[in-house]
PDB file of N, CA and C in Angstrom:
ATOM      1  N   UNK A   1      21.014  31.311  12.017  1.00  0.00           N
ATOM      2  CA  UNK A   1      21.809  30.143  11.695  1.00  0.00           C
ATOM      3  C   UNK A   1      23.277  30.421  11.997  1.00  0.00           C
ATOM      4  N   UNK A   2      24.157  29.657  12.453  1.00  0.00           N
ATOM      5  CA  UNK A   2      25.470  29.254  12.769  1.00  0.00           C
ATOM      6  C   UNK A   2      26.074  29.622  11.628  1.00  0.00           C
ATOM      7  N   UNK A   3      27.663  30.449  11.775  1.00  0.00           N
ATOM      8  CA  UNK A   3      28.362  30.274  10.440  1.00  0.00           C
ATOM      9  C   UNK A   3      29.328  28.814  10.698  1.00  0.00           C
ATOM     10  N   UNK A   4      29.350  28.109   9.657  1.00  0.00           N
ATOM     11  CA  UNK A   4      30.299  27.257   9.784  1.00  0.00           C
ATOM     12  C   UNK A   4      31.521  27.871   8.869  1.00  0.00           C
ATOM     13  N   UNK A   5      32.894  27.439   9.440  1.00  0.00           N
ATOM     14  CA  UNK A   5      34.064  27.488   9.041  1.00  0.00           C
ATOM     15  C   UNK A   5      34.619  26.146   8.684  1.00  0.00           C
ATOM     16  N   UNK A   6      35.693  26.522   7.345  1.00  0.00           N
ATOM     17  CA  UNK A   6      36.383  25.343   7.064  1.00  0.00           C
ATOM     18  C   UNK A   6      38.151  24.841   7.872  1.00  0.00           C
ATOM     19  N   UNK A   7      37.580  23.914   8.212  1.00  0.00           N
ATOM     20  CA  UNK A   7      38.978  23.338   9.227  1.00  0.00           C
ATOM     21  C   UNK A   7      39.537  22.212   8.315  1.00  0.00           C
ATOM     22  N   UNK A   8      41.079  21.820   8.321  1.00  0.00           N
ATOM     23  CA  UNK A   8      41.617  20.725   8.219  1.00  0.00           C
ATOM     24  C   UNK A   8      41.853  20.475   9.800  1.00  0.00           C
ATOM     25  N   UNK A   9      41.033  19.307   9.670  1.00  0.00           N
ATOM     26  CA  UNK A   9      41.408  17.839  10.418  1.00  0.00           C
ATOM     27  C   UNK A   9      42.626  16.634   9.911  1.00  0.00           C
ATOM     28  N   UNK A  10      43.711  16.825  10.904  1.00  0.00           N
ATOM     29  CA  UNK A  10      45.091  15.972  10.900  1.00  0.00           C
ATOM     30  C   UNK A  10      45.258  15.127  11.891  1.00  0.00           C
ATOM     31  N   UNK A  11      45.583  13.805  11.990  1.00  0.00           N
ATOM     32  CA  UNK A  11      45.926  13.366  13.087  1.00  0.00           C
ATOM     33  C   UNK A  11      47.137  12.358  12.648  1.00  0.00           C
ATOM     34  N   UNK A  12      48.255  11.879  13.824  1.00  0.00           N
ATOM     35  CA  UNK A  12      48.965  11.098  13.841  1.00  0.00           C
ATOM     36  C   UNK A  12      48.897  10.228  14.924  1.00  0.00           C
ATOM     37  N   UNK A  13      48.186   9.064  15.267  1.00  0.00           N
ATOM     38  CA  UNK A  13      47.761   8.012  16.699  1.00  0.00           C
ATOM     39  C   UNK A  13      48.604   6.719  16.478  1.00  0.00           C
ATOM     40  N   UNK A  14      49.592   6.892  17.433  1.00  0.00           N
ATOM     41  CA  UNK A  14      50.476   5.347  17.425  1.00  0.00           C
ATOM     42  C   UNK A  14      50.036   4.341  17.410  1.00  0.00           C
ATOM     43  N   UNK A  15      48.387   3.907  18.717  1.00  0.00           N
ATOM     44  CA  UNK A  15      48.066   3.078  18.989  1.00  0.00           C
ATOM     45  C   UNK A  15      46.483   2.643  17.828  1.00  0.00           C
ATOM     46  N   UNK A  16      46.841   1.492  17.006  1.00  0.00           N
ATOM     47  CA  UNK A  16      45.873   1.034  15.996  1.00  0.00           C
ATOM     48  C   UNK A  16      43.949   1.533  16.674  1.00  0.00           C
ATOM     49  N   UNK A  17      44.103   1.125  17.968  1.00  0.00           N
ATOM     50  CA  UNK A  17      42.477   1.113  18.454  1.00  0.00           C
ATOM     51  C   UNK A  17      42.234   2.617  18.568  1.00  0.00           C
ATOM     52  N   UNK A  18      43.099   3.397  18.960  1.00  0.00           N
ATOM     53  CA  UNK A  18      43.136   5.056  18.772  1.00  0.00           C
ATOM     54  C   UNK A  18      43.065   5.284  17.829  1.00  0.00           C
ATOM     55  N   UNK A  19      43.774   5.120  16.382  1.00  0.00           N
ATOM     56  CA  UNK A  19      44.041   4.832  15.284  1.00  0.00           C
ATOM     57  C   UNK A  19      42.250   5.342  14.398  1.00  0.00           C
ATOM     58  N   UNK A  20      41.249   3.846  14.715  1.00  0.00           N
ATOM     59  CA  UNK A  20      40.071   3.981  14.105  1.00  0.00           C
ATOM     60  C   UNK A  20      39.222   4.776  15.074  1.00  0.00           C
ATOM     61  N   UNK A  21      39.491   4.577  16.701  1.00  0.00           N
ATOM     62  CA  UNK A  21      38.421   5.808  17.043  1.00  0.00           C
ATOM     63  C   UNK A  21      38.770   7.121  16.323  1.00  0.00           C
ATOM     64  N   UNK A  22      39.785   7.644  16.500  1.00  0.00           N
ATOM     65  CA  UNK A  22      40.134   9.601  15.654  1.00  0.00           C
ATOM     66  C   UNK A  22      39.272   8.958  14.391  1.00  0.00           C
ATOM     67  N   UNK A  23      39.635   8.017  13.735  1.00  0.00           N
ATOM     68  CA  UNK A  23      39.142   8.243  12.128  1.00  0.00           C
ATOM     69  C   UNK A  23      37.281   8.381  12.090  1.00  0.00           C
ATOM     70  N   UNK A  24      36.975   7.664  13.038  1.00  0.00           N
ATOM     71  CA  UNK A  24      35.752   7.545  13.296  1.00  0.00           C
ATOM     72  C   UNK A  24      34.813   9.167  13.687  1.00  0.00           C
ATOM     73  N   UNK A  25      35.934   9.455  14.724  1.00  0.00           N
ATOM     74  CA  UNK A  25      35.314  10.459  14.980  1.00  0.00           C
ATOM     75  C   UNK A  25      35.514  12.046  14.179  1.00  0.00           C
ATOM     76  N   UNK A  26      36.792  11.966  13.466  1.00  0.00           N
ATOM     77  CA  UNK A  26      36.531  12.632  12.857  1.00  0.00           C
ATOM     78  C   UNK A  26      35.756  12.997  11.478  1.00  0.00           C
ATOM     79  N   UNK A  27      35.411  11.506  11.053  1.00  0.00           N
ATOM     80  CA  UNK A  27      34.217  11.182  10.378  1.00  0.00           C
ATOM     81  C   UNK A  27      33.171  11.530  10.544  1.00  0.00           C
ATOM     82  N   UNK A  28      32.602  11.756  11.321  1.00  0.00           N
ATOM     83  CA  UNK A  28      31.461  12.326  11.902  1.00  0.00           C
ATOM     84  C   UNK A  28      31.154  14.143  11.858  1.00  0.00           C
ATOM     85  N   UNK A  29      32.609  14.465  11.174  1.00  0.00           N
ATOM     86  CA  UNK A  29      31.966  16.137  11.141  1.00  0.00           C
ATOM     87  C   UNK A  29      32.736  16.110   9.738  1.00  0.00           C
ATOM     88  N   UNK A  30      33.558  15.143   8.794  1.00  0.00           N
ATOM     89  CA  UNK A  30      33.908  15.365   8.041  1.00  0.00           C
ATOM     90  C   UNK A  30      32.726  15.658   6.693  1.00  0.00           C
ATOM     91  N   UNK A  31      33.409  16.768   4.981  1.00  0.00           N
ATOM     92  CA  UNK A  31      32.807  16.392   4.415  1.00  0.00           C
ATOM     93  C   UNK A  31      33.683  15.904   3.031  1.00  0.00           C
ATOM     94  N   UNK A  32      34.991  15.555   3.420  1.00  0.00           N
ATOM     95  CA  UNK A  32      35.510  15.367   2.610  1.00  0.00           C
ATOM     96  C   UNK A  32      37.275  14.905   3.162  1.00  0.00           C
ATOM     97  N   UNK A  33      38.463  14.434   2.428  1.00  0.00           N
ATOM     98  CA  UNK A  33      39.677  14.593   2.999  1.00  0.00           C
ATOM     99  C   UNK A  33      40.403  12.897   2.758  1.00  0.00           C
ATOM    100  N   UNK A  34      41.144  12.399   2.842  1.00  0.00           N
ATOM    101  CA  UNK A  34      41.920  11.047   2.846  1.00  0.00           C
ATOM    102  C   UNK A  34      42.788  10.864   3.941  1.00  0.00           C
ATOM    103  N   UNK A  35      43.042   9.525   4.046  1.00  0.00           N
ATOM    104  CA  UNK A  35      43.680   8.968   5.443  1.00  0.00           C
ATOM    105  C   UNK A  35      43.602   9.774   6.333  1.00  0.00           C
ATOM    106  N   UNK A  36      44.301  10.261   7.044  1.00  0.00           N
ATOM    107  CA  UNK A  36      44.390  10.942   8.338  1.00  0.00           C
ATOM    108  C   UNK A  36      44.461  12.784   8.200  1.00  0.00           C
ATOM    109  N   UNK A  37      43.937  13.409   6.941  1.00  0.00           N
ATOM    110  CA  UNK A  37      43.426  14.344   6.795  1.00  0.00           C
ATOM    111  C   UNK A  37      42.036  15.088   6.426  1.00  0.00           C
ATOM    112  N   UNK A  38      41.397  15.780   6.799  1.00  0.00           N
ATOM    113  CA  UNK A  38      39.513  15.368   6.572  1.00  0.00           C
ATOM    114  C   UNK A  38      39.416  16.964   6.767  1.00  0.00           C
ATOM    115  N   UNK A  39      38.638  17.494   5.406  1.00  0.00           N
ATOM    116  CA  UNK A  39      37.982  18.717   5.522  1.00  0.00           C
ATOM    117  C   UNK A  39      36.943  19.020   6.657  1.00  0.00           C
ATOM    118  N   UNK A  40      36.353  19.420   7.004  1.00  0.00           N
ATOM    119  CA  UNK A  40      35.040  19.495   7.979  1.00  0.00           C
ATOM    120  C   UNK A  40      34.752  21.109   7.995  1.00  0.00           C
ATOM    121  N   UNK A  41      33.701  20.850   7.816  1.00  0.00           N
ATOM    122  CA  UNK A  41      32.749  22.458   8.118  1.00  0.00           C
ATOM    123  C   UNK A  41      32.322  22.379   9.581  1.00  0.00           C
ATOM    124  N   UNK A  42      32.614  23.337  10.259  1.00  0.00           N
ATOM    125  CA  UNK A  42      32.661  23.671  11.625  1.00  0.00           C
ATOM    126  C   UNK A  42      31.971  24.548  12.119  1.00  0.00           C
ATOM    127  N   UNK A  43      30.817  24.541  13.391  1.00  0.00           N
ATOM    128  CA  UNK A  43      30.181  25.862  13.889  1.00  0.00           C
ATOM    129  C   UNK A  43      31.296  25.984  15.480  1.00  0.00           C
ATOM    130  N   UNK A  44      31.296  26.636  16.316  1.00  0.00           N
ATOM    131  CA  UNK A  44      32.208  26.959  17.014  1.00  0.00           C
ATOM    132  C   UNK A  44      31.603  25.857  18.330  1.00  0.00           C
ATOM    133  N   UNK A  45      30.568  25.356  18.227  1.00  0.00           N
ATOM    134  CA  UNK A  45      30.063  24.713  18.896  1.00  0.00           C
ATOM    135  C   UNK A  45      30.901  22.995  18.451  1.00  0.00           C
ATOM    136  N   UNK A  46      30.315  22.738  17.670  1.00  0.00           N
ATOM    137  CA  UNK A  46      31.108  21.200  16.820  1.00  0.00           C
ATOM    138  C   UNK A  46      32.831  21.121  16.918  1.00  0.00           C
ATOM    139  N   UNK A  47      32.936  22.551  16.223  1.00  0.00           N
ATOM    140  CA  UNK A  47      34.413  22.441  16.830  1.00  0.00           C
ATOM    141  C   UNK A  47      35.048  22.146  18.673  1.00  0.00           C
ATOM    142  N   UNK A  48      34.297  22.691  19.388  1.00  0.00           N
ATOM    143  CA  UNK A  48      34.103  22.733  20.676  1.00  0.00           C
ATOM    144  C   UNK A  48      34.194  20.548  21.144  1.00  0.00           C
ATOM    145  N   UNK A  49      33.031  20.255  20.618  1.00  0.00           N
ATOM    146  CA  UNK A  49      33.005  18.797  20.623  1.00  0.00           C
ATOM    147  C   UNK A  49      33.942  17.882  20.144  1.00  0.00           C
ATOM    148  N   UNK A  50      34.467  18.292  18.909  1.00  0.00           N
ATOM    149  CA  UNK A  50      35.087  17.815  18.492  1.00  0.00           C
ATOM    150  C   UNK A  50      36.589  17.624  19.125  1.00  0.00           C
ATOM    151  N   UNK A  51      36.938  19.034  19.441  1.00  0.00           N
ATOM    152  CA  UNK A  51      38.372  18.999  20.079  1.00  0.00           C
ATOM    153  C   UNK A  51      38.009  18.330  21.640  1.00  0.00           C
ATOM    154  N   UNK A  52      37.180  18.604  22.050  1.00  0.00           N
ATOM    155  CA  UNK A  52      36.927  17.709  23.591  1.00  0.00           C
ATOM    156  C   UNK A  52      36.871  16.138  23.492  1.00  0.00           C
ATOM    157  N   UNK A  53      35.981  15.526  22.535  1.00  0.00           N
ATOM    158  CA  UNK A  53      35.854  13.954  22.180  1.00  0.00           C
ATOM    159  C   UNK A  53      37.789  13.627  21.606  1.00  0.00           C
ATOM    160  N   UNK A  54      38.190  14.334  21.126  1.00  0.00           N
ATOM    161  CA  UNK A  54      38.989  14.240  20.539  1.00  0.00           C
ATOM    162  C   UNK A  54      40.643  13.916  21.986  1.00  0.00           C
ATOM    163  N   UNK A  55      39.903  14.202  22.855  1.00  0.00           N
ATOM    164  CA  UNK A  55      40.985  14.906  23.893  1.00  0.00           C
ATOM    165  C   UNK A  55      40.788  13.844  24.605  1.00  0.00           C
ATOM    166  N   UNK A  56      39.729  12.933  24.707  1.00  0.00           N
ATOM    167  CA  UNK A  56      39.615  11.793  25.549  1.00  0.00           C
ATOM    168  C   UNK A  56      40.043  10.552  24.843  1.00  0.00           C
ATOM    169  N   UNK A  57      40.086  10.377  23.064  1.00  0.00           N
ATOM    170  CA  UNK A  57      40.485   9.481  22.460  1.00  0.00           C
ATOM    171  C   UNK A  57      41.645   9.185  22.629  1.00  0.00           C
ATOM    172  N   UNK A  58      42.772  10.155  22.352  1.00  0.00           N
ATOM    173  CA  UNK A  58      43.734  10.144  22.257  1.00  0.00           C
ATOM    174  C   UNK A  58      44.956  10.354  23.054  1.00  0.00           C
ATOM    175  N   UNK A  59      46.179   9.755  23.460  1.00  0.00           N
ATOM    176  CA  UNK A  59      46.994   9.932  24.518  1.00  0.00           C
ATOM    177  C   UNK A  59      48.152  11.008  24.110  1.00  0.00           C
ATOM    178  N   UNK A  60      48.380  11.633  25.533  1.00  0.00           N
ATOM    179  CA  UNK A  60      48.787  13.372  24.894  1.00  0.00           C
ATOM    180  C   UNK A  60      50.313  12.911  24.538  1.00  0.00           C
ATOM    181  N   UNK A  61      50.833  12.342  25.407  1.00  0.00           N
ATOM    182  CA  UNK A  61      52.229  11.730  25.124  1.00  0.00           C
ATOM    183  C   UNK A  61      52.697  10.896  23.780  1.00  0.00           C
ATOM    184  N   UNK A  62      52.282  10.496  23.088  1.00  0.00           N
ATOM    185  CA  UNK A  62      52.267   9.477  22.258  1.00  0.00           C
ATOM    186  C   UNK A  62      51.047   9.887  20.470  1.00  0.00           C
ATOM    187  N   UNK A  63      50.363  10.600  20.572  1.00  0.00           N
ATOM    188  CA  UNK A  63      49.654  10.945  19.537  1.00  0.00           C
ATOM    189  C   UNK A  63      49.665  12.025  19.910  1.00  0.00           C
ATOM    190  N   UNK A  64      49.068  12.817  18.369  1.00  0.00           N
ATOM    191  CA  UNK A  64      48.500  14.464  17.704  1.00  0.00           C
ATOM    192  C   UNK A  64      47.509  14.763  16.754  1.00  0.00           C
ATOM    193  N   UNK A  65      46.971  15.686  17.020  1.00  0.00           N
ATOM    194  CA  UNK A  65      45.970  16.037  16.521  1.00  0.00           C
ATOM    195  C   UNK A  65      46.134  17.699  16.306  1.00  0.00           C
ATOM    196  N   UNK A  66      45.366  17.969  14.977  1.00  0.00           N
ATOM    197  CA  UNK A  66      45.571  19.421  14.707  1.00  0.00           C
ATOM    198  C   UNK A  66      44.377  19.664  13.495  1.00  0.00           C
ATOM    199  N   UNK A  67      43.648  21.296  14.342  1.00  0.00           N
ATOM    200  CA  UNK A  67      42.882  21.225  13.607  1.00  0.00           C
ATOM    201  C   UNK A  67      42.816  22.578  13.210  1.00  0.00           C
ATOM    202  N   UNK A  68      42.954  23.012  12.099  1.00  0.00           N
ATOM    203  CA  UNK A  68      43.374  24.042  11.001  1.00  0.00           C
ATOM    204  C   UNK A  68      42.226  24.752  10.818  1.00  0.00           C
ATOM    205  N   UNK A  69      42.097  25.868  10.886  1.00  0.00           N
ATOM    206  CA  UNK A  69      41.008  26.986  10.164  1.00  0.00           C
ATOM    207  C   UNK A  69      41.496  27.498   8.996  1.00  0.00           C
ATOM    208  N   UNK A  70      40.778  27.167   8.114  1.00  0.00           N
ATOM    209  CA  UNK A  70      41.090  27.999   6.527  1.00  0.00           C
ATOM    210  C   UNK A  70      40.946  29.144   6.176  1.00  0.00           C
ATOM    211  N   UNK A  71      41.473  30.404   5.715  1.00  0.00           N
ATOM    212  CA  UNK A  71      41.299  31.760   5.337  1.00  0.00           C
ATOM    213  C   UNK A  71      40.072  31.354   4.446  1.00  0.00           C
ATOM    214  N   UNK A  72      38.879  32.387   4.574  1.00  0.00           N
ATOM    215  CA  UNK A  72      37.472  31.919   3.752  1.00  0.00           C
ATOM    216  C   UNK A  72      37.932  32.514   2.590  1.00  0.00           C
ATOM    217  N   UNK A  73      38.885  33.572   2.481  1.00  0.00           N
ATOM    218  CA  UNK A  73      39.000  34.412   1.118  1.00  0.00           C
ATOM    219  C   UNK A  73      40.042  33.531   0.437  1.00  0.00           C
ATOM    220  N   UNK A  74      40.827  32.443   1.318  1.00  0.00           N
ATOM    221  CA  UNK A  74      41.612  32.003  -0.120  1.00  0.00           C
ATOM    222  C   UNK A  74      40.821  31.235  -0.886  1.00  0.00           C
ATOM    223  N   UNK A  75      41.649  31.056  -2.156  1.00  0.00           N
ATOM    224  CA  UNK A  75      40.899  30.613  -2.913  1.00  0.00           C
ATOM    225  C   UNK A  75      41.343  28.912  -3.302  1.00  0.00           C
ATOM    226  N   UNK A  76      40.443  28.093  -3.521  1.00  0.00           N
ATOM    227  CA  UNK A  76      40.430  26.823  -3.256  1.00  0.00           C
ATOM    228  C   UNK A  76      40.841  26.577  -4.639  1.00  0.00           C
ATOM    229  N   UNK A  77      42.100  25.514  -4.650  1.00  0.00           N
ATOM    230  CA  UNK A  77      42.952  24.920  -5.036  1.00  0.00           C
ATOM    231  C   UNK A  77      42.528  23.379  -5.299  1.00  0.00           C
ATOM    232  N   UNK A  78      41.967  22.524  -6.772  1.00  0.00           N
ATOM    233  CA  UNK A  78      41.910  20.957  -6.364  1.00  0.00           C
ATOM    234  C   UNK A  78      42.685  20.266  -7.455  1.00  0.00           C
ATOM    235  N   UNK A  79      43.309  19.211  -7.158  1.00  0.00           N
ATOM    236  CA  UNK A  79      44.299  18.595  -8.416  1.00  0.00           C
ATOM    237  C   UNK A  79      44.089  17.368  -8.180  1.00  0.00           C
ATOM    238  N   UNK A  80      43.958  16.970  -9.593  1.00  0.00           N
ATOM    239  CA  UNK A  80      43.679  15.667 -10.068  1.00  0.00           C
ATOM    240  C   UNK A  80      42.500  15.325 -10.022  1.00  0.00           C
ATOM    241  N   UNK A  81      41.316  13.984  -9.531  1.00  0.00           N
ATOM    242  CA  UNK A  81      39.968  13.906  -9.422  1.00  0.00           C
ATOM    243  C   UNK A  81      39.237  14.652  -8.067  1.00  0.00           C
ATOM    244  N   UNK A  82      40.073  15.258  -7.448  1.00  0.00           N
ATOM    245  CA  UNK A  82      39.430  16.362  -6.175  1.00  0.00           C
ATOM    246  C   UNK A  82      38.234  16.987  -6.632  1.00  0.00           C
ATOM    247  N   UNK A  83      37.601  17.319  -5.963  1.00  0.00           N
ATOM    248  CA  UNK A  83      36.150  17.985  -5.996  1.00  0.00           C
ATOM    249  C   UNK A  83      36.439  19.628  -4.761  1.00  0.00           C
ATOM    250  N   UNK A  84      35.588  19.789  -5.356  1.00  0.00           N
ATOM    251  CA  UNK A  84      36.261  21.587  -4.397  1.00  0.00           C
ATOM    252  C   UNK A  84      35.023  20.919  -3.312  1.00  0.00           C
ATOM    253  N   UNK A  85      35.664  21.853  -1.812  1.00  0.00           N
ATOM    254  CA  UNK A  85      34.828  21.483  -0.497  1.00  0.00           C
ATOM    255  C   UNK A  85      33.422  22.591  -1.140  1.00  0.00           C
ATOM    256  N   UNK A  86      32.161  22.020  -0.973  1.00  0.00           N
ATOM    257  CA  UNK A  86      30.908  22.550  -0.819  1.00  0.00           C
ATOM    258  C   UNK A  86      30.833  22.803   0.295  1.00  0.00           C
ATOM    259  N   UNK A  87      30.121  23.860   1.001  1.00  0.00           N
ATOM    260  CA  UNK A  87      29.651  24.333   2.730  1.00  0.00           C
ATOM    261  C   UNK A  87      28.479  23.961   1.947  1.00  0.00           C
ATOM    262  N   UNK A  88      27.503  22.819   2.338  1.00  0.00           N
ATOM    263  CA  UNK A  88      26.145  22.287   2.295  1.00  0.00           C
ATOM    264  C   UNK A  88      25.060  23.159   3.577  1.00  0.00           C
ATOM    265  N   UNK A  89      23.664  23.471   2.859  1.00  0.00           N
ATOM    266  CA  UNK A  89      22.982  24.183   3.538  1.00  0.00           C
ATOM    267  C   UNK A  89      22.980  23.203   5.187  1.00  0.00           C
ATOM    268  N   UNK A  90      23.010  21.488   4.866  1.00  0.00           N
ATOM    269  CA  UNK A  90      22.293  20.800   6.019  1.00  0.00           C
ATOM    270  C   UNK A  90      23.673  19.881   5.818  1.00  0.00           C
ATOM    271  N   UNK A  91      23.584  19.525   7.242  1.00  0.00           N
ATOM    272  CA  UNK A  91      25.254  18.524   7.661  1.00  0.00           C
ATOM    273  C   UNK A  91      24.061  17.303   8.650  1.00  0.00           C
ATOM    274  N   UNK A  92      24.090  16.044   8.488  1.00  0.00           N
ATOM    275  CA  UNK A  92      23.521  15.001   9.455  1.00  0.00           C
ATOM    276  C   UNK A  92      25.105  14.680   9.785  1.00  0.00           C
ATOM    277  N   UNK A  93      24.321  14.899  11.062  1.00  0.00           N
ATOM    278  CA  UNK A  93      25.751  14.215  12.027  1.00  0.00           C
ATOM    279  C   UNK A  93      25.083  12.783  12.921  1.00  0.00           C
ATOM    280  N   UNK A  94      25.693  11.729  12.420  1.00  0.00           N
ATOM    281  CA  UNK A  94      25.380  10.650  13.334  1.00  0.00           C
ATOM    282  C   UNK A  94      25.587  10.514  15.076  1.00  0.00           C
TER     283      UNK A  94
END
């Protein structure tokens, strides 16, 4: 089995229709995160997809995207009604 890693997913897209594709797509590997930031558990493969789909959504001049690997040893931090990120045995990806 694949190790997955935890990434923050960030984006900033000027254009509204760019806007819901990133959210969309980064929906699709998210398991957690708000507006334009989204936890996601990552195999090096998904990450691979992700930054490629990601590269055709978005225009390089004008939007950003950034996607963060988390130290596995820090230790997770949640405030207020946050829920700590679970790495789930099984991820359905639409």
């Amino acid at each position: 089995m694949e190790t997955r890693s935890l990434y923050l997913a960030a984006y900033d897209v000027a254009h509204p229709r760019r806007l819901r594709a990133a959210l969309e797509l980064v929906k699709g590997y998210s398991t957690g995160g708000q507006k334009s930031v989204h936890e996601c558990f990552l195999t090096e493969g998904e990450k691979a997809h992700l930054l490629h789909d990601m590269a055709l959504v978005l225009e390089e001049n004008e939007d950003s995207f950034l996607l963060l690997r988390l130290d596995p040893r820090a230790r997770v931090l949640t405030l207020g009604k946050a829920l700590e990120p679970v790495d789930s045995p099984y991820f359905y990806l639409a």
